[in-house]
PDB file of N, CA and C in Angstrom:
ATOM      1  N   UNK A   1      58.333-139.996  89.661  1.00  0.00           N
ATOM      2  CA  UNK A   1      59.710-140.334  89.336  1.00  0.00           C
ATOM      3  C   UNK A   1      60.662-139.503  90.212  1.00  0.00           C
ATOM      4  N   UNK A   2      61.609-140.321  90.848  1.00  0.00           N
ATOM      5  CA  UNK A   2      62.482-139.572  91.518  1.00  0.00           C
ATOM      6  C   UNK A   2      63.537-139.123  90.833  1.00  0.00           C
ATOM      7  N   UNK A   3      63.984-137.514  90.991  1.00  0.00           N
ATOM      8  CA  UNK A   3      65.084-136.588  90.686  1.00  0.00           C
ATOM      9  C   UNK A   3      66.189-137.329  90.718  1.00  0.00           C
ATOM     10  N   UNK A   4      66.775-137.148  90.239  1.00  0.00           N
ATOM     11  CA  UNK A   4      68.213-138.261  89.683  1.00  0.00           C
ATOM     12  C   UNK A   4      69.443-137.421  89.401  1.00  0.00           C
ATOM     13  N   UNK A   5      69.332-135.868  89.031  1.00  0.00           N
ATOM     14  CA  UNK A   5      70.057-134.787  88.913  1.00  0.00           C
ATOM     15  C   UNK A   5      69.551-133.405  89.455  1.00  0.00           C
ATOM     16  N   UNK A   6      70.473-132.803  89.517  1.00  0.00           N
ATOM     17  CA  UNK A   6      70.079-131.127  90.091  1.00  0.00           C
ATOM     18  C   UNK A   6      70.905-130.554  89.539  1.00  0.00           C
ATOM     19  N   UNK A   7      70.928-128.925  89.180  1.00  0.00           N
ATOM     20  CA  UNK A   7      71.477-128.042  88.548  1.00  0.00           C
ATOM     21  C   UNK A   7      72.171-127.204  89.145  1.00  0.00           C
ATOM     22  N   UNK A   8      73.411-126.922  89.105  1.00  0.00           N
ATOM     23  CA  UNK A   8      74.085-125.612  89.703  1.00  0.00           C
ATOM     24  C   UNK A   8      73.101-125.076  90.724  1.00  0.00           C
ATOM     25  N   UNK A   9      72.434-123.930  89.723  1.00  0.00           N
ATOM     26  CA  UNK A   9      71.262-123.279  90.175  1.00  0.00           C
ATOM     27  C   UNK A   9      70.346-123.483  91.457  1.00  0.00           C
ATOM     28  N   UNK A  10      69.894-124.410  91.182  1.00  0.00           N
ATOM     29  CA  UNK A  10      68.937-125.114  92.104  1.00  0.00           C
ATOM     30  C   UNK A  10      69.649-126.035  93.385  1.00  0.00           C
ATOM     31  N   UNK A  11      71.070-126.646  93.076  1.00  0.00           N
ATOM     32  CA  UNK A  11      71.909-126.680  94.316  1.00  0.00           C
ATOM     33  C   UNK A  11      72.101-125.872  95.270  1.00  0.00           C
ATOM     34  N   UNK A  12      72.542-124.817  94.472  1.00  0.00           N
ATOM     35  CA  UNK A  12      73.144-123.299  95.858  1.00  0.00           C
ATOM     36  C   UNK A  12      71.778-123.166  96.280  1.00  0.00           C
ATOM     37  N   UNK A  13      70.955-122.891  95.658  1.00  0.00           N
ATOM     38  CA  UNK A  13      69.391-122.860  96.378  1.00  0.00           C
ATOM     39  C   UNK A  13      69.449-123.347  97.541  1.00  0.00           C
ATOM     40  N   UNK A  14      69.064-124.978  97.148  1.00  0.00           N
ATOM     41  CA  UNK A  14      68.861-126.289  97.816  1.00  0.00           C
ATOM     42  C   UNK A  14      69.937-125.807  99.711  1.00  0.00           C
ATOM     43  N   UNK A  15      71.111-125.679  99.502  1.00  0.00           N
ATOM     44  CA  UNK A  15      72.339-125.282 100.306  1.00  0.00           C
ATOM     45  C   UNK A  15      72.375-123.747 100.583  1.00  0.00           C
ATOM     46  N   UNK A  16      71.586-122.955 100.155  1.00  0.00           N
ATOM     47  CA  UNK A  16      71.584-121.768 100.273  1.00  0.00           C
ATOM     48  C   UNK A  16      72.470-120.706 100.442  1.00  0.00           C
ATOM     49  N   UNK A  17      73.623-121.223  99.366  1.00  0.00           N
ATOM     50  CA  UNK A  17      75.136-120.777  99.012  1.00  0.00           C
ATOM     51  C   UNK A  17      74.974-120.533  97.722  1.00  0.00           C
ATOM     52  N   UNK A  18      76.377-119.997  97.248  1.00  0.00           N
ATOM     53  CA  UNK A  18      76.151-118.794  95.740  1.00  0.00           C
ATOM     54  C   UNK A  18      76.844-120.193  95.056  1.00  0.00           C
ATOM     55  N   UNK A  19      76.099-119.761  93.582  1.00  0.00           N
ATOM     56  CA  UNK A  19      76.970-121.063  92.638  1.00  0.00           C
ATOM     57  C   UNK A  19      78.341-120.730  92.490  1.00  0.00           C
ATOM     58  N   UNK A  20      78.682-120.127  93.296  1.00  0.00           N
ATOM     59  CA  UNK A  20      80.237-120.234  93.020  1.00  0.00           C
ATOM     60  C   UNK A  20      81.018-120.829  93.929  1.00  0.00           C
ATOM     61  N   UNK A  21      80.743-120.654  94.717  1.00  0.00           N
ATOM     62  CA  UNK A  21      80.501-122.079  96.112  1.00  0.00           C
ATOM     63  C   UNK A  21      80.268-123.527  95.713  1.00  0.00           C
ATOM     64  N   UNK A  22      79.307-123.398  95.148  1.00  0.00           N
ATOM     65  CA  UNK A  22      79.247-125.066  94.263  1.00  0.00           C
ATOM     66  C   UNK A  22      80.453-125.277  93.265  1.00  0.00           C
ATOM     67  N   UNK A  23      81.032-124.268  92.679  1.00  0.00           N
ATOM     68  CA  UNK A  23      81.607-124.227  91.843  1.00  0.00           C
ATOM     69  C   UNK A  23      83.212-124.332  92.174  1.00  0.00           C
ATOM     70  N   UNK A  24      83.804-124.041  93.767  1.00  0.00           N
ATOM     71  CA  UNK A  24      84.482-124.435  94.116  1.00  0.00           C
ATOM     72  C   UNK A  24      84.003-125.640  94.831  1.00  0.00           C
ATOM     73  N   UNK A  25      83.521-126.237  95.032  1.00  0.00           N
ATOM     74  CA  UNK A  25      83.200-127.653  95.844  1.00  0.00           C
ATOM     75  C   UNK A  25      83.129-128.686  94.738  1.00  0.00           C
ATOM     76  N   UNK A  26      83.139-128.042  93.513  1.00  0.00           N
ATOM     77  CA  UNK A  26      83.685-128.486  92.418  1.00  0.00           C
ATOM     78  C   UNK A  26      85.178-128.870  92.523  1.00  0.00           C
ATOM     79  N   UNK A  27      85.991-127.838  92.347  1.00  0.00           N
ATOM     80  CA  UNK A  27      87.067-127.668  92.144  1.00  0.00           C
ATOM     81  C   UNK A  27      88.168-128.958  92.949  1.00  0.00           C
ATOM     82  N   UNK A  28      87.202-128.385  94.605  1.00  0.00           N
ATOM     83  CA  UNK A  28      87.991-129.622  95.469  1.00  0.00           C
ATOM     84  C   UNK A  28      87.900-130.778  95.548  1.00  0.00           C
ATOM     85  N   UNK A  29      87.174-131.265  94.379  1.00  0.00           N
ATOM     86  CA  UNK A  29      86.851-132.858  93.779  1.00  0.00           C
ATOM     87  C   UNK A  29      85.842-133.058  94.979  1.00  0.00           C
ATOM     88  N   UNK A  30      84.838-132.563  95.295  1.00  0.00           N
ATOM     89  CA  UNK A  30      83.679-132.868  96.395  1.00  0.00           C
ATOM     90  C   UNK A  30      82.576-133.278  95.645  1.00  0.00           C
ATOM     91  N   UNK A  31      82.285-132.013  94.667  1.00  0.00           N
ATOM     92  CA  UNK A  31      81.169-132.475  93.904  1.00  0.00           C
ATOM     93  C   UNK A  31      81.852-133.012  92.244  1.00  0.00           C
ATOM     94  N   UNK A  32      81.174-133.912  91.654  1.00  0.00           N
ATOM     95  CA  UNK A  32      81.356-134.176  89.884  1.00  0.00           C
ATOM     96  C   UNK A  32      80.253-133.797  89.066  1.00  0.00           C
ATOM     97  N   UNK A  33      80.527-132.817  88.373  1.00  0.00           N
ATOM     98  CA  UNK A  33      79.487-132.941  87.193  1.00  0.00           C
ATOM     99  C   UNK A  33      78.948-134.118  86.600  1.00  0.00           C
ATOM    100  N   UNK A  34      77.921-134.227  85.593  1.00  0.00           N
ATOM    101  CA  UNK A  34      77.671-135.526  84.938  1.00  0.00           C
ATOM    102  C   UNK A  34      77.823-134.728  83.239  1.00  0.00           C
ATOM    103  N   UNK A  35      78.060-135.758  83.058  1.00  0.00           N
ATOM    104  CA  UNK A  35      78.100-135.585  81.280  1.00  0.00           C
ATOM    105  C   UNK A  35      76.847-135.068  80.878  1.00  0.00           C
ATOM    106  N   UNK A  36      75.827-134.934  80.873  1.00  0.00           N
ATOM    107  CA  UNK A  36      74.702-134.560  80.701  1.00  0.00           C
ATOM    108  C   UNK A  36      75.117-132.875  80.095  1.00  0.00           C
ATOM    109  N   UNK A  37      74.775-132.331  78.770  1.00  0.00           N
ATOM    110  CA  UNK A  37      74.805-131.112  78.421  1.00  0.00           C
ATOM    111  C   UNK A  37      74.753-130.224  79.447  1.00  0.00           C
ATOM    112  N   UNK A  38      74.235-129.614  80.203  1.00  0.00           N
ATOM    113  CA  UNK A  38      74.215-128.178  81.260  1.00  0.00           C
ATOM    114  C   UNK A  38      74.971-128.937  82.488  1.00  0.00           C
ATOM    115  N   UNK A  39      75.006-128.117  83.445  1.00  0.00           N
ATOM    116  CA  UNK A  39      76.072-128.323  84.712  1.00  0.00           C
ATOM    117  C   UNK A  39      75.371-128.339  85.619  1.00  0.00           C
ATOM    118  N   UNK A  40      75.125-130.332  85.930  1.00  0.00           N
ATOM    119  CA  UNK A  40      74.174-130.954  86.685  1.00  0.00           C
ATOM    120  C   UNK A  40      75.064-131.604  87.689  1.00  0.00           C
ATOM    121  N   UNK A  41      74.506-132.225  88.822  1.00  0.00           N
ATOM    122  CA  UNK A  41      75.559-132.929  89.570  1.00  0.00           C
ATOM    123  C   UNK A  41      74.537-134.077  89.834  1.00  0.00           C
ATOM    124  N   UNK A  42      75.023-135.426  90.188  1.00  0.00           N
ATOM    125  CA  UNK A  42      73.926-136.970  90.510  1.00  0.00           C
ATOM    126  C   UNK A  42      73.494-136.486  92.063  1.00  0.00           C
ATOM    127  N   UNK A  43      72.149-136.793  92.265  1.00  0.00           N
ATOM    128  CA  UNK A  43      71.696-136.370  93.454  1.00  0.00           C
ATOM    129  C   UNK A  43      71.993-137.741  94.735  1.00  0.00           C
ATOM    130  N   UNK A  44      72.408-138.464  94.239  1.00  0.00           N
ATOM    131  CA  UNK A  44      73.284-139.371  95.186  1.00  0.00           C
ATOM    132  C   UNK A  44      74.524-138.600  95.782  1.00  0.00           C
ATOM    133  N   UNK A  45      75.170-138.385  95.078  1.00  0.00           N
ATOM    134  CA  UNK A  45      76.288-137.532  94.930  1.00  0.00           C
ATOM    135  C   UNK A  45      75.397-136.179  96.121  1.00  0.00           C
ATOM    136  N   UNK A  46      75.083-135.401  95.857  1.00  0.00           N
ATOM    137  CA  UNK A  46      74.460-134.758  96.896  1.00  0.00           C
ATOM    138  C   UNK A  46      74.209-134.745  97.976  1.00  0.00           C
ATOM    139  N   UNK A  47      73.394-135.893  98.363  1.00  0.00           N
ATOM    140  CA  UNK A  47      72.820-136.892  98.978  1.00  0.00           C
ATOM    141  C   UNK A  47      73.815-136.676 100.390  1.00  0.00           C
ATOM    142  N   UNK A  48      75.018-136.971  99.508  1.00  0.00           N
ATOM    143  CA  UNK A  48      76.327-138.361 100.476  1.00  0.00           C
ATOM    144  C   UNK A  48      76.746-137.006 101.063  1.00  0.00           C
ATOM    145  N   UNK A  49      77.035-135.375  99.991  1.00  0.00           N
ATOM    146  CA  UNK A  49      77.908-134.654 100.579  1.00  0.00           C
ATOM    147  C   UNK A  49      77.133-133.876 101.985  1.00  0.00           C
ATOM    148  N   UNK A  50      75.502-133.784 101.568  1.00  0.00           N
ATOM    149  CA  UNK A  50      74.417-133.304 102.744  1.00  0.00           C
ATOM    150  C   UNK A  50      74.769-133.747 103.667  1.00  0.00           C
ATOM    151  N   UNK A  51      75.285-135.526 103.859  1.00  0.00           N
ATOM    152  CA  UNK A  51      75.279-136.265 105.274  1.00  0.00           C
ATOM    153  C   UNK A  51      76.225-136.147 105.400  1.00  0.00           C
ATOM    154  N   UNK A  52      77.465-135.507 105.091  1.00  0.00           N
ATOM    155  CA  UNK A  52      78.810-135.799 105.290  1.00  0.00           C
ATOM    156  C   UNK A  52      78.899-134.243 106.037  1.00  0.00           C
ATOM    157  N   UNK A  53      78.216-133.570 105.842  1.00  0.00           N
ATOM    158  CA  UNK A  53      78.128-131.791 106.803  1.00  0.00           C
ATOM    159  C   UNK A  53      79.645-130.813 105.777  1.00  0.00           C
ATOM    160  N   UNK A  54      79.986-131.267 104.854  1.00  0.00           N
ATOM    161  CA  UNK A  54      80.808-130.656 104.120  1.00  0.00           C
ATOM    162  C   UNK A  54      80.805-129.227 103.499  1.00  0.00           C
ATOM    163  N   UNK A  55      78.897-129.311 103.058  1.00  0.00           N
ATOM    164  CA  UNK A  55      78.812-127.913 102.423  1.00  0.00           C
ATOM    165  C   UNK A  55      78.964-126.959 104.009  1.00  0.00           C
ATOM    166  N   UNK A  56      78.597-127.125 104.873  1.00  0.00           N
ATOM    167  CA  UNK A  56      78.337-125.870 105.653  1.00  0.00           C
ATOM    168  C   UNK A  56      79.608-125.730 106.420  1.00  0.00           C
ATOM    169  N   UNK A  57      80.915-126.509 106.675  1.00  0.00           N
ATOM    170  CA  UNK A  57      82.196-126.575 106.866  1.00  0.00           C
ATOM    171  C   UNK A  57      82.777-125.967 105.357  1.00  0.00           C
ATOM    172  N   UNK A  58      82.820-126.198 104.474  1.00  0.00           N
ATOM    173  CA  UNK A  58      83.304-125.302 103.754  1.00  0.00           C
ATOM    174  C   UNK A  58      83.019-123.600 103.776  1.00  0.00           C
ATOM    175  N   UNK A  59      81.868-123.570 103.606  1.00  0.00           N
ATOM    176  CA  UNK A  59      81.726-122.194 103.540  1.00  0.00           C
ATOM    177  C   UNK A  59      82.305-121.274 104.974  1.00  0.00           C
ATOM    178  N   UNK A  60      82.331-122.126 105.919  1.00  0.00           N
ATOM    179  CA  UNK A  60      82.932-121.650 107.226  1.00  0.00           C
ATOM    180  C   UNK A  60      84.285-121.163 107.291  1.00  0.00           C
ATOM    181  N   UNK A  61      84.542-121.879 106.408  1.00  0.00           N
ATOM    182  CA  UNK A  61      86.181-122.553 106.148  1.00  0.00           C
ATOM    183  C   UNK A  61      86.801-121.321 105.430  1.00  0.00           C
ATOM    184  N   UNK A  62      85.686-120.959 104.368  1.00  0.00           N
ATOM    185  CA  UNK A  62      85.985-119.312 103.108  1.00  0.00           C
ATOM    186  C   UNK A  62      85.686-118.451 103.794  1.00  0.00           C
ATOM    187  N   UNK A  63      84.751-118.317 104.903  1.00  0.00           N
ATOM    188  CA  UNK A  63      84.593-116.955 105.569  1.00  0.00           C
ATOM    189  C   UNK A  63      85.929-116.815 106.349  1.00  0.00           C
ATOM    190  N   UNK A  64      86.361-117.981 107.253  1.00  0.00           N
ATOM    191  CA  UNK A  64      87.622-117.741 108.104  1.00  0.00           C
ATOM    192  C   UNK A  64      88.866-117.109 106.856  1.00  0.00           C
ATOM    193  N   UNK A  65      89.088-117.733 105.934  1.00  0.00           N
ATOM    194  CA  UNK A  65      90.176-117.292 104.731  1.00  0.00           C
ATOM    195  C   UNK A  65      90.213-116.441 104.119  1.00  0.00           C
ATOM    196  N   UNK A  66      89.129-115.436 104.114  1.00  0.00           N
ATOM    197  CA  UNK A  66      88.758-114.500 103.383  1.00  0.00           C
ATOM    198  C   UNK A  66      89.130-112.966 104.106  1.00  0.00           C
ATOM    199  N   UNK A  67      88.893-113.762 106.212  1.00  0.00           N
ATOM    200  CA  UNK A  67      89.335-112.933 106.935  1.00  0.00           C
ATOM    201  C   UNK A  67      90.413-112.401 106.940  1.00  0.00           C
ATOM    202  N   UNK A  68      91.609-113.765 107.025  1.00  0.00           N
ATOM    203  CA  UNK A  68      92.390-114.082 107.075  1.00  0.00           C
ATOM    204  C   UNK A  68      92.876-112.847 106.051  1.00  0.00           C
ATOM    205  N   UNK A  69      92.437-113.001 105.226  1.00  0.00           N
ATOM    206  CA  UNK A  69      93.165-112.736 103.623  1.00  0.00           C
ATOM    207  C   UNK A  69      93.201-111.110 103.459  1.00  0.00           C
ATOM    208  N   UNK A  70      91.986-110.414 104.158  1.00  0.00           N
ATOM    209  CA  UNK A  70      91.878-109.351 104.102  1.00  0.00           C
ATOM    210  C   UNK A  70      92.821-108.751 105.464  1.00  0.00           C
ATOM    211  N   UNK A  71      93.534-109.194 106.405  1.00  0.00           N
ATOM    212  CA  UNK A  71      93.791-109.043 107.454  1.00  0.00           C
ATOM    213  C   UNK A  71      95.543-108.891 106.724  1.00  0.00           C
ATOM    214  N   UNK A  72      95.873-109.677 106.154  1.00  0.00           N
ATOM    215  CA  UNK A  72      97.126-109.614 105.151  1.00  0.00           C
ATOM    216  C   UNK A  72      97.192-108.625 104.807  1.00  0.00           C
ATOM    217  N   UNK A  73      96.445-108.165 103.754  1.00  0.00           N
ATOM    218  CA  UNK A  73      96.290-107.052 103.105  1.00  0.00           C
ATOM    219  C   UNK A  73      96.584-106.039 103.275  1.00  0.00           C
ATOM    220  N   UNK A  74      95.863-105.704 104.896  1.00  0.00           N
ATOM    221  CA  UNK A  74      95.949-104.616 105.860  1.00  0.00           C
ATOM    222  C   UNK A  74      97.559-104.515 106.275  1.00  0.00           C
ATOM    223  N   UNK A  75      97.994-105.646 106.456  1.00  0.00           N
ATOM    224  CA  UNK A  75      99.058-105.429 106.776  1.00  0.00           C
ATOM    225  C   UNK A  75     100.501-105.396 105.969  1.00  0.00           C
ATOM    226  N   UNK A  76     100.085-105.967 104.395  1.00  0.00           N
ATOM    227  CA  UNK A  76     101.121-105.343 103.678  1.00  0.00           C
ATOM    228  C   UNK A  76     100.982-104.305 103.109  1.00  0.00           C
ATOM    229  N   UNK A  77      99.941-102.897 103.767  1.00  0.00           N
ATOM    230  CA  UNK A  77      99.777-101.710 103.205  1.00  0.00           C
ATOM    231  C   UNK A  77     100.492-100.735 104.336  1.00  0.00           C
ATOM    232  N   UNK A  78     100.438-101.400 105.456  1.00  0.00           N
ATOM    233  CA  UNK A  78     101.068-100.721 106.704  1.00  0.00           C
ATOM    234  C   UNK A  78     102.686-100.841 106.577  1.00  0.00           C
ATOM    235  N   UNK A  79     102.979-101.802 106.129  1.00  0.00           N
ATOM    236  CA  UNK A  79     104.894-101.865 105.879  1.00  0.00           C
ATOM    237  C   UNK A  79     105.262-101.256 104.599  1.00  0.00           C
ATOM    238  N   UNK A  80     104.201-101.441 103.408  1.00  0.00           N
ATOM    239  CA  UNK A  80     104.321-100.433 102.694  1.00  0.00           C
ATOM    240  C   UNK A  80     104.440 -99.494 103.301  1.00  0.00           C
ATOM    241  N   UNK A  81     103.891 -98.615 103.842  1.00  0.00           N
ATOM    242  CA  UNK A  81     103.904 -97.320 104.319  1.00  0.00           C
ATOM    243  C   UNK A  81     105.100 -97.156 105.308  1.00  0.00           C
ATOM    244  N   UNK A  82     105.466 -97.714 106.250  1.00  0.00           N
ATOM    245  CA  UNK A  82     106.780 -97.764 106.754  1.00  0.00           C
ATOM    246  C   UNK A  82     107.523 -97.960 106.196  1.00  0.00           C
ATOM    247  N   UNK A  83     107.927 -98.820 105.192  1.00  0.00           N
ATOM    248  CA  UNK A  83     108.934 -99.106 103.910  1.00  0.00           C
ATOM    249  C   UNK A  83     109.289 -97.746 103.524  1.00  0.00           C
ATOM    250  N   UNK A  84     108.075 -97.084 103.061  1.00  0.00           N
ATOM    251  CA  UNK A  84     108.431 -95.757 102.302  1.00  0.00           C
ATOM    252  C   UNK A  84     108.492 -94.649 103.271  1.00  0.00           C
ATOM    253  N   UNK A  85     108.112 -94.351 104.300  1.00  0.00           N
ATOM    254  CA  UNK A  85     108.686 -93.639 105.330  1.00  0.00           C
ATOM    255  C   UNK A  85     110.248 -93.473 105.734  1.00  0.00           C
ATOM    256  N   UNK A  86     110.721 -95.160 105.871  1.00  0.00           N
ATOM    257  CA  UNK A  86     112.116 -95.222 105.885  1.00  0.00           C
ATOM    258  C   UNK A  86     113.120 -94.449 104.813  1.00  0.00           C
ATOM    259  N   UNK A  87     113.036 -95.383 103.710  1.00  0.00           N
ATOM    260  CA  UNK A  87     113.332 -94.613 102.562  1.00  0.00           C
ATOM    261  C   UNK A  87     113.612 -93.174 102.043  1.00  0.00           C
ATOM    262  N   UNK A  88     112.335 -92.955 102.587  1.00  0.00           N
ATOM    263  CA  UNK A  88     112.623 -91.016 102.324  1.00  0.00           C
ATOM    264  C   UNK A  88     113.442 -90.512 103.172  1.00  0.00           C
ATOM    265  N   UNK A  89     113.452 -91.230 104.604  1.00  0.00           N
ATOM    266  CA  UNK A  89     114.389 -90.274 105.044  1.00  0.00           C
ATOM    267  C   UNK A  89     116.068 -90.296 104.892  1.00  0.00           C
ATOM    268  N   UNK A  90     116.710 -91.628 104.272  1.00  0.00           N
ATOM    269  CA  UNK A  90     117.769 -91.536 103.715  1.00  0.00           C
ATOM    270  C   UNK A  90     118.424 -90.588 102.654  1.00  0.00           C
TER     271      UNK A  90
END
């Protein structure tokens, strides 16, 4: 009998990404849960997103944003610090 569903779990496996990765590929209406009690997705549904090259463009996509994000960071701690440099000396 062919598999008809897969589990969180065994997705990120399958894709070799963290379920939280699935869990936003959730979010961006990529993947749908099924009604089915635990948090399964239709392996058609899978299937389509494997051939579509989506999972491994996403995760590309969070490493670039994450850069991004930490690169911000850096730099609203540096104007902080000039902010308050200024300041004091008034």
């Amino acid at each position: 009998m062919e598999q008809t569903i897969i589990s969180k779990k065994d997705l990120a496996k399958r894709w070799s990404v963290t379920e939280e990765h699935i869990s936003t590929l959730e979010a961006k209406g990529i993947l749908t849960r099924t009604e089915i009690g635990r948090c399964t997705y239709p392996m058609e549904q899978v299937n389509s997103v494997e051939k579509s090259g989506r999972t491994v463009a996403l995760e590309e996509e969070l490493f670039v944003l994450r850069q991004e994000n930490n690169s911000l960071k850096d730099d609203i701690r540096r104007l902080k610090s000039v902010i308050k440099s200024i300041t004091q000396t008034f």
